[in-house]
Protein backbone atom coordinates (compact mmCIF):
# COMPACT_ATOMS: atom_id res chain seq x y z
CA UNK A 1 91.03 61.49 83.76
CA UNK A 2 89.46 63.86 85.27
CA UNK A 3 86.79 66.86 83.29
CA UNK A 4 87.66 70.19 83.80
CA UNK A 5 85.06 72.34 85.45
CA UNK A 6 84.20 76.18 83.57
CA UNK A 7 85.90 77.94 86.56
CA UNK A 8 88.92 75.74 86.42
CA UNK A 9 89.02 76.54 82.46
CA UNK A 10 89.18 80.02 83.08
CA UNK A 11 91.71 80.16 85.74
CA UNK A 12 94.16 78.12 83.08
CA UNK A 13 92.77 81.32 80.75
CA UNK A 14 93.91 83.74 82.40
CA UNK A 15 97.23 82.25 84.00
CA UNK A 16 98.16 80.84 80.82
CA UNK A 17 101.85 83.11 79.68
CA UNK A 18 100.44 82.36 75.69
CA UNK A 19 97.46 84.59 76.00
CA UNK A 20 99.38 87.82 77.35
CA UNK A 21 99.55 89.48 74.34
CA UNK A 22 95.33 88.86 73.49
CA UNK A 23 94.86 90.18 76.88
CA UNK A 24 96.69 92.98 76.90
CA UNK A 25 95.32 93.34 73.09
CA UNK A 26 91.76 92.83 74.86
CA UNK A 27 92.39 95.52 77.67
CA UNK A 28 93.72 98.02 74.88
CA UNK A 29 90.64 97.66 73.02
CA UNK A 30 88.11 98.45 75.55
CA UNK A 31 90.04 101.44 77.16
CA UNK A 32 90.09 102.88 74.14
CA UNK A 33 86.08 102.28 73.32
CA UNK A 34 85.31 103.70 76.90
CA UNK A 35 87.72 106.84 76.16
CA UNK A 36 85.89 106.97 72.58
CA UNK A 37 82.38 106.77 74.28
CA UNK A 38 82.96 109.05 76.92
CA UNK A 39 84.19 111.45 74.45
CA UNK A 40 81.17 111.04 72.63
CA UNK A 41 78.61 111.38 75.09
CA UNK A 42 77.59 114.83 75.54
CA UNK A 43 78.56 116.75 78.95
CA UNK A 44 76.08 119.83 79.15
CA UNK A 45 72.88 118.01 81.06
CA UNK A 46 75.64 117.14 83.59
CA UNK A 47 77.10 120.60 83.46
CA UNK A 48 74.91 121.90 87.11
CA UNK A 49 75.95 119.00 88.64
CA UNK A 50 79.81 119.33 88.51
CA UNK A 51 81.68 120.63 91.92
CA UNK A 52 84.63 121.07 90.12
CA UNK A 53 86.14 121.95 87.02
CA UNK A 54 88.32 118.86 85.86
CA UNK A 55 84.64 116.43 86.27
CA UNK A 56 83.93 118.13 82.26
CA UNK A 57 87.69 117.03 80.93
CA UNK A 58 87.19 114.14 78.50
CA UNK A 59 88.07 111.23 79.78
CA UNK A 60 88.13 111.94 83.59
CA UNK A 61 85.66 109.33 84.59
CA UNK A 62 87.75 107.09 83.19
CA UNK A 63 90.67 108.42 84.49
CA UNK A 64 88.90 108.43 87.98
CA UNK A 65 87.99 104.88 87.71
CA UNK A 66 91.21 103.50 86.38
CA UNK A 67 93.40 105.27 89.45
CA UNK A 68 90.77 104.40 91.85
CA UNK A 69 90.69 100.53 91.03
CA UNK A 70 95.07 100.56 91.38
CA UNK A 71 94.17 102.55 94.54
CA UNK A 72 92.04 99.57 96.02
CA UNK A 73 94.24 96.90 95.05
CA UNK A 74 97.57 98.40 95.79
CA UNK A 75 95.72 99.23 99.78
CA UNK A 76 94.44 95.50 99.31
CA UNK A 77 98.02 93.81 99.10
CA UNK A 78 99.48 96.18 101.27
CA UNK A 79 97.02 95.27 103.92
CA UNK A 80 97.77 91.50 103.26
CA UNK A 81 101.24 91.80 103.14
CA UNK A 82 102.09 94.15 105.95
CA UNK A 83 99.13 94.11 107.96
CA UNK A 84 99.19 90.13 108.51
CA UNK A 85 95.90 89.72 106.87
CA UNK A 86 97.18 86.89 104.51
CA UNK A 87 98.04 83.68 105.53
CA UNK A 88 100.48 81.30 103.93
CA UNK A 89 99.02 78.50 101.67
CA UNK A 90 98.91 75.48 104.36
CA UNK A 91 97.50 77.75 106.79
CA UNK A 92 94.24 75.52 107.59
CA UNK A 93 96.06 72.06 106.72
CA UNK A 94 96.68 69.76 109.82
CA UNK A 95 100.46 69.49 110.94
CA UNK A 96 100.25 65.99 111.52
């Protein structure tokens, strides 16, 4: 029988259906403590700095980050699924 290597562990992790809801428990958790930190972190040394008025709202960074990552991965699939980026599974195996 073969061993299990760490990366092969996690892949079985995180594409296991049993773990969804300590994932999504997970997720919840640290949204909220970057929210609650970026609430807490003072605003005014950064005040000068700010173009424009929405950069002091609580919670924009985070906002800003979170819409920017589904931006990137929603441009990502659409390039690989309509732009014939990605290539079918046997792609490199021989067609003997």
């Amino acid at each position: 029988m073969m061993r299990k290597n760490r990366t092969q562990k996690m892949a079985d992790y995180i594409a296991a259906p049993e773990y969804n809801r300590l994932r999504w428990k997970l997720f919840i958790l640290v949204l909220m403590i970057t929210l609650a930190i970026d609430l807490l972190v003072s605003k005014e040394h950064s005040a000068s700095l700010d173009q424009w008025p929405w950069e002091q709202w609580p919670g924009w960074n985070a906002l800003f980050g979170f819409l920017s990552c589904l931006l990137i991965i929603f441009v990502a699939k659409f390039l690989g699924h309509y732009c014939g980026l990605m290539r079918s599974e046997d792609y490199y195996e021989d067609d003997e």
